[in-house]
N, C-alpha and C. Protein backbone atom coordinates (compact mmCIF):
# COMPACT_ATOMS: atom_id res chain seq x y z
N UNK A 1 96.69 110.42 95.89
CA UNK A 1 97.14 109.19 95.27
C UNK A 1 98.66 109.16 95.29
N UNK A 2 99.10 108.04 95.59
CA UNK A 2 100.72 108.09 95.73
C UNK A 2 101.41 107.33 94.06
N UNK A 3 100.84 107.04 93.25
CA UNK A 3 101.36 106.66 92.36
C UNK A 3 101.14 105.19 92.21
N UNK A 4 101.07 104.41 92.70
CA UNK A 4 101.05 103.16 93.31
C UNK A 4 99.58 102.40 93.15
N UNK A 5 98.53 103.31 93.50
CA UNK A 5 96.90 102.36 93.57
C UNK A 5 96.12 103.54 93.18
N UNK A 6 95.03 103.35 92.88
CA UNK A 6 93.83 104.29 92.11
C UNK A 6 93.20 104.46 93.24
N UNK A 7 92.75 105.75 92.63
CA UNK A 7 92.28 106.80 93.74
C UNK A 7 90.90 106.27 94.45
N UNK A 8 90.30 105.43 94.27
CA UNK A 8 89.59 104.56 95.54
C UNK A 8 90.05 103.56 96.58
N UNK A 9 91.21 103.24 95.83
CA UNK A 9 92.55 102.50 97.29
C UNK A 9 93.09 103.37 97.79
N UNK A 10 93.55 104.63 97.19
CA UNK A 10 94.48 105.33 98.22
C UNK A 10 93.41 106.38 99.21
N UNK A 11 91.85 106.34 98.72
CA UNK A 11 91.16 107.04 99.91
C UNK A 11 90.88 106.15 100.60
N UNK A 12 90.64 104.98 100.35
CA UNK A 12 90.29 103.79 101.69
C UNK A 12 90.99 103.60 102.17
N UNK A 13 92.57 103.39 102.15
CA UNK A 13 93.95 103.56 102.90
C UNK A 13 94.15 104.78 104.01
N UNK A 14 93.70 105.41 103.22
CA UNK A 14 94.01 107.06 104.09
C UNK A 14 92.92 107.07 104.88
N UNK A 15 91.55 107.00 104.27
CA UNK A 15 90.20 107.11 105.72
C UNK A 15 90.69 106.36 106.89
N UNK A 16 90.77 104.84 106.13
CA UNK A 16 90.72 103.92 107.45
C UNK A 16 91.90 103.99 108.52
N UNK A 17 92.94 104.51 108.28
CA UNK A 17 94.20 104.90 108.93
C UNK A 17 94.38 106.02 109.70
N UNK A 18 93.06 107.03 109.36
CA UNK A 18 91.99 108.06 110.12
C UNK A 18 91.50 107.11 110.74
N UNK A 19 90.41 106.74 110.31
CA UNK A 19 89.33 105.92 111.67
C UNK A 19 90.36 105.22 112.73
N UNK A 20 91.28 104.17 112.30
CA UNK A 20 91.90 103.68 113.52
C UNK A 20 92.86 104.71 114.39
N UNK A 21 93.31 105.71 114.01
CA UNK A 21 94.28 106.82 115.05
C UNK A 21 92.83 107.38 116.04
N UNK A 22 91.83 107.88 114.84
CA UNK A 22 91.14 108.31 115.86
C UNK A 22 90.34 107.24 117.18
N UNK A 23 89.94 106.30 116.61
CA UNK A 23 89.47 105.08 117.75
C UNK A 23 90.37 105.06 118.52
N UNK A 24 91.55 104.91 118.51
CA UNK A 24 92.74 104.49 119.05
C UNK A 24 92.55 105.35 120.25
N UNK A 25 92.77 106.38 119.97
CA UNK A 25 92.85 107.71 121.26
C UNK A 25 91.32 107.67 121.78
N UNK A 26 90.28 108.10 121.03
CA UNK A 26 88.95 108.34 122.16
C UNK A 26 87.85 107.24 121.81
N UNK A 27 87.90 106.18 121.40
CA UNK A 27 87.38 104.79 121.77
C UNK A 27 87.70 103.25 121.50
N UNK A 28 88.92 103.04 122.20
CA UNK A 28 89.54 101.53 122.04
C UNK A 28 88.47 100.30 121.72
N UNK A 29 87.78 100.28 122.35
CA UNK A 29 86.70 99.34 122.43
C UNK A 29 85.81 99.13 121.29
N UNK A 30 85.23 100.34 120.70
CA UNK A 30 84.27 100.43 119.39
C UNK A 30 85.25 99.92 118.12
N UNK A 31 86.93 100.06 118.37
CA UNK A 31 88.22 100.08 117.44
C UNK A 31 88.18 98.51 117.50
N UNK A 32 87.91 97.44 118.43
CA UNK A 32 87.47 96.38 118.51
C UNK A 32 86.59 95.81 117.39
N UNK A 33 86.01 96.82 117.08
CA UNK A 33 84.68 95.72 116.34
C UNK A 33 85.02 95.52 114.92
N UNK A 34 86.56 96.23 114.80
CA UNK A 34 86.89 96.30 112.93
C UNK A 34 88.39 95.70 112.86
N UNK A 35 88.58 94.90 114.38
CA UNK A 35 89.88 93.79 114.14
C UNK A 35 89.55 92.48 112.62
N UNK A 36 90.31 92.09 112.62
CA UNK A 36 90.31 91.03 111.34
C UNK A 36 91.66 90.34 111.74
N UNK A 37 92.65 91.07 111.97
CA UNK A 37 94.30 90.12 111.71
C UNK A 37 94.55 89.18 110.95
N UNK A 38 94.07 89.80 109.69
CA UNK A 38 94.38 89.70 108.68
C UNK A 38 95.82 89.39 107.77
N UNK A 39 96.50 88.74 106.92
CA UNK A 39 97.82 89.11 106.34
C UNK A 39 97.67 90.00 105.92
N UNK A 40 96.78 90.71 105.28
CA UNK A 40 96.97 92.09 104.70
C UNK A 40 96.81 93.44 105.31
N UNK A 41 96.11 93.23 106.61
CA UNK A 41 95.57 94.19 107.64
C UNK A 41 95.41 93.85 108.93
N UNK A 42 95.40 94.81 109.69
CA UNK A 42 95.00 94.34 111.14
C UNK A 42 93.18 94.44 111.35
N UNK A 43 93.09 96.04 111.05
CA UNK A 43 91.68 96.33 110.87
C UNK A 43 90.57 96.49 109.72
N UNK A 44 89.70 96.41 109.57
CA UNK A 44 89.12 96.19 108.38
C UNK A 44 87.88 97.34 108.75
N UNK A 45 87.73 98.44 107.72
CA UNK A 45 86.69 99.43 107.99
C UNK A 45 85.35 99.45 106.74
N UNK A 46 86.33 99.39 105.21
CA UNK A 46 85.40 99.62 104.36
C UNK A 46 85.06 98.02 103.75
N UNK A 47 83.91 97.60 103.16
CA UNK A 47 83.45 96.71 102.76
C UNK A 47 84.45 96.18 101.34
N UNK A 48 84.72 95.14 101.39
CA UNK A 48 85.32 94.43 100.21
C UNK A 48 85.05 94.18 99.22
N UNK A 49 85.66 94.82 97.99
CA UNK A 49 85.37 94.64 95.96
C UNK A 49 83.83 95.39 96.47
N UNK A 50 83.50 96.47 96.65
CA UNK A 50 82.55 97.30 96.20
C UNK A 50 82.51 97.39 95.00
N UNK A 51 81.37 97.70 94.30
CA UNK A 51 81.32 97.84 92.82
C UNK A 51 81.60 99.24 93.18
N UNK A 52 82.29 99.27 91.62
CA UNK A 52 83.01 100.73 91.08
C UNK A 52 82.46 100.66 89.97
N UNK A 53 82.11 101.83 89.57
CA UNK A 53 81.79 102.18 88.05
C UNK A 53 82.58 103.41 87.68
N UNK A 54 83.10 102.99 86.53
CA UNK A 54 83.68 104.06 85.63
C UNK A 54 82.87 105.13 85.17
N UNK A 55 82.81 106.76 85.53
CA UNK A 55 81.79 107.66 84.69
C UNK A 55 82.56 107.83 83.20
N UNK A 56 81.84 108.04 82.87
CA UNK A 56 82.43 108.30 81.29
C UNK A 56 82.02 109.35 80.80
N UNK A 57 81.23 110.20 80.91
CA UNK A 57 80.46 111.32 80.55
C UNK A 57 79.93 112.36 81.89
N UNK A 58 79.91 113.68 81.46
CA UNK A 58 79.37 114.43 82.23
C UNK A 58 77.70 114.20 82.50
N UNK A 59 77.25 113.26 81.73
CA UNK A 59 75.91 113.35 81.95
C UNK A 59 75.56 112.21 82.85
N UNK A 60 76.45 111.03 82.94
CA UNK A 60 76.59 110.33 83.71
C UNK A 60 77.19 110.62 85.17
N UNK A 61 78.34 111.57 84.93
CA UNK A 61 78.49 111.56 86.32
C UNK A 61 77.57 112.99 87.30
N UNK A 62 76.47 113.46 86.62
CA UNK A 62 75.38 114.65 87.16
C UNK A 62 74.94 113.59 87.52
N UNK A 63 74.09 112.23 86.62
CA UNK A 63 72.86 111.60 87.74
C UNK A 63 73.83 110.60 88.80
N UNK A 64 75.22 110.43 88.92
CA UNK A 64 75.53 109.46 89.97
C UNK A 64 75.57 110.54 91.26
N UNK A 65 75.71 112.15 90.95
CA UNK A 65 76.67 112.64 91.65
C UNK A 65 75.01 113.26 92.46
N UNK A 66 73.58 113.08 91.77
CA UNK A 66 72.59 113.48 92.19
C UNK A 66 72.03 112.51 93.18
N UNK A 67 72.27 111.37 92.55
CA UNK A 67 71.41 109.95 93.19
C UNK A 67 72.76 110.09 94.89
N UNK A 68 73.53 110.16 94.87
CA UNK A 68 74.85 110.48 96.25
C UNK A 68 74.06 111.64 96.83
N UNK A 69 73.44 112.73 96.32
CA UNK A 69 73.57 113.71 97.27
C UNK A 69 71.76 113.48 97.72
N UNK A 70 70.93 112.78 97.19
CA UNK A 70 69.78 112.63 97.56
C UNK A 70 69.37 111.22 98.26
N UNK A 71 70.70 110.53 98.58
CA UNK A 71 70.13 109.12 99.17
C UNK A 71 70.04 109.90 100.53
N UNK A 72 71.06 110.50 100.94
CA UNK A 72 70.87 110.61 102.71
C UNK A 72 69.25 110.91 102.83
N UNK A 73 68.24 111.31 101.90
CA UNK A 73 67.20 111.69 102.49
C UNK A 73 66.42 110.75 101.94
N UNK A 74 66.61 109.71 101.87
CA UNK A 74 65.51 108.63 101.61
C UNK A 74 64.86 108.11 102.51
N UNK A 75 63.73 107.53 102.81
CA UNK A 75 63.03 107.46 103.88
C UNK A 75 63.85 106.32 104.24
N UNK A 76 64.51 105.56 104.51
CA UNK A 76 65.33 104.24 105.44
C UNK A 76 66.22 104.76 105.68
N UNK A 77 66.67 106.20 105.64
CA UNK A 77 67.70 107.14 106.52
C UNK A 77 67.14 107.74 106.71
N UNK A 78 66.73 108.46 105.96
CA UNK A 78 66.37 110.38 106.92
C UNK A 78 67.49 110.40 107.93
N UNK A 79 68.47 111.02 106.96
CA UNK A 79 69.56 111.45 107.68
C UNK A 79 69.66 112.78 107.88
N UNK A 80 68.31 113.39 106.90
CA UNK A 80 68.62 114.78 106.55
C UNK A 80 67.41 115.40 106.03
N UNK A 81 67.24 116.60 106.08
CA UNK A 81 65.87 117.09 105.35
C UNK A 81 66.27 117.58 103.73
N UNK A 82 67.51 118.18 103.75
CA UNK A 82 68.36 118.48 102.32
C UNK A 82 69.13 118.36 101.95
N UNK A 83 69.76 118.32 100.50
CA UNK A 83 71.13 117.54 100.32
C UNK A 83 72.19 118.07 101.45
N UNK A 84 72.06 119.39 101.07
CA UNK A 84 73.55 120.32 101.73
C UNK A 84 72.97 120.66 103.40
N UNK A 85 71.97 119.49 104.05
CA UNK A 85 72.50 119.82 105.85
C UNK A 85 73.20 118.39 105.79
N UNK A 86 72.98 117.15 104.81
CA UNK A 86 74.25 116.52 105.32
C UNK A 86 75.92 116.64 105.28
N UNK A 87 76.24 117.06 106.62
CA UNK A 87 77.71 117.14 106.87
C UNK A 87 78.83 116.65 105.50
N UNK A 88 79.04 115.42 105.50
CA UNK A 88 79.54 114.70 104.78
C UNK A 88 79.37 114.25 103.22
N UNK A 89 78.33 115.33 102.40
CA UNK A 89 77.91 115.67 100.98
C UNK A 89 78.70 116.56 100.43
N UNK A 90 78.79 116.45 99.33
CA UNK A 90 79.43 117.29 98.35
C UNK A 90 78.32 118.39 97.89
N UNK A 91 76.97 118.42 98.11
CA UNK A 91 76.34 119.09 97.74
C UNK A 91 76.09 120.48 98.40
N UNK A 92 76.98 121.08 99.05
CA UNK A 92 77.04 121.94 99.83
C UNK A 92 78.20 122.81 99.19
N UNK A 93 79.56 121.85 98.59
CA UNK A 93 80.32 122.61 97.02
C UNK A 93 80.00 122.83 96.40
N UNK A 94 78.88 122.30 96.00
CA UNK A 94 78.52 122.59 94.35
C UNK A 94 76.90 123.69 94.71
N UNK A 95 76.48 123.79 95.57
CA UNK A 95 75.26 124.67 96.15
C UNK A 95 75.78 125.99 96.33
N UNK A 96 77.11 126.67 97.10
CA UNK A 96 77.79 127.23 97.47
C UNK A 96 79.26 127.30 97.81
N UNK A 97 80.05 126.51 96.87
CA UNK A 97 81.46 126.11 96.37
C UNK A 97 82.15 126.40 98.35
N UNK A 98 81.72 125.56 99.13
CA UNK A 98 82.31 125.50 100.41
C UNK A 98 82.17 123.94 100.64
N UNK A 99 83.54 123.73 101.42
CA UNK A 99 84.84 122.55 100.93
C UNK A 99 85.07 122.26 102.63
N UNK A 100 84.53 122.10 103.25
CA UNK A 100 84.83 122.11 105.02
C UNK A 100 86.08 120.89 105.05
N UNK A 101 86.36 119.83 104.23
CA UNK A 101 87.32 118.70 104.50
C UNK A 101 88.19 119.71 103.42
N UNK A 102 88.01 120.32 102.50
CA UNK A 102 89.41 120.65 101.35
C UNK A 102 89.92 119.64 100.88
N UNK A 103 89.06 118.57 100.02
CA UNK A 103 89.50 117.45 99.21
C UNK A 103 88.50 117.38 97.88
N UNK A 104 87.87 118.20 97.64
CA UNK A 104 86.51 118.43 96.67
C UNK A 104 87.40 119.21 95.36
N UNK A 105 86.97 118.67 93.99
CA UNK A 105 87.59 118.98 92.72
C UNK A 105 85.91 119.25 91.99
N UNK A 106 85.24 119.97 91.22
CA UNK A 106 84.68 120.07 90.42
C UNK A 106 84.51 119.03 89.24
N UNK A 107 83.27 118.25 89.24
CA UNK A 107 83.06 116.82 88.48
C UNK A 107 83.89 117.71 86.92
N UNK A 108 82.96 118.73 86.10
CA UNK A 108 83.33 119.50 85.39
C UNK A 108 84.65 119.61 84.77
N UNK A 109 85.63 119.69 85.74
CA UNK A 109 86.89 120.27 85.48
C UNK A 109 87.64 118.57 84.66
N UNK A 110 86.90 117.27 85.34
CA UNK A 110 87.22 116.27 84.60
C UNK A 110 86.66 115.64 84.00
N UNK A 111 85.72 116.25 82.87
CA UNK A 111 85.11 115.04 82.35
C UNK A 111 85.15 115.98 80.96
């Protein structure tokens, strides 16, 4: 977070500024499909006013942080057979405290 926007603007800033360097170099064309030219942007990656919910409690943020690590295996994905073979889960930190991006904080430590 730079001081400036809350920490769900400054990761959608930072992903999407990932996604376009990387399109940029090894697929121009697919980098196509998230033009907008926009006043506020050129490219557009994440969906607009997503609902956000505030956790307020540790007991609240166990079932948000359960219902995240068990959608990939819902039958209209089957992305996965268990929380921790999907790549991109947090449930692979908290299964065996291993961090493959090194951006993972313990729900715990803030609530």
């Amino acid at each position: 977070m730079n001081g400036k926007e809350f920490p769900k603007k400054s990761f959608e800033k930072f992903t999407s500024h990932q996604f376009k360097i990387k399109l940029q170099k090894e697929n121009p064309e697919e980098l196509k499909q998230f033009f907008v030219g926009a006043s506020d942007r050129e490219y557009n990656f994440w969906l607009r006013d997503p609902l956000t919910i505030r956790i307020l409690n540790r007991e609240m943020a166990l079932q948000k942080l359960d219902y995240t690590h068990y959608n990939p295996l819902q039958e209209h994905w089957k992305l996965c057979n268990s929380p921790e073979e999907y790549r991109y889960s947090s449930a692979v930190f908290y299964e065996r405290q291993e961090d493959e991006f090194k951006i993972l904080t313990h729900y715990m430590n803030d609530l």
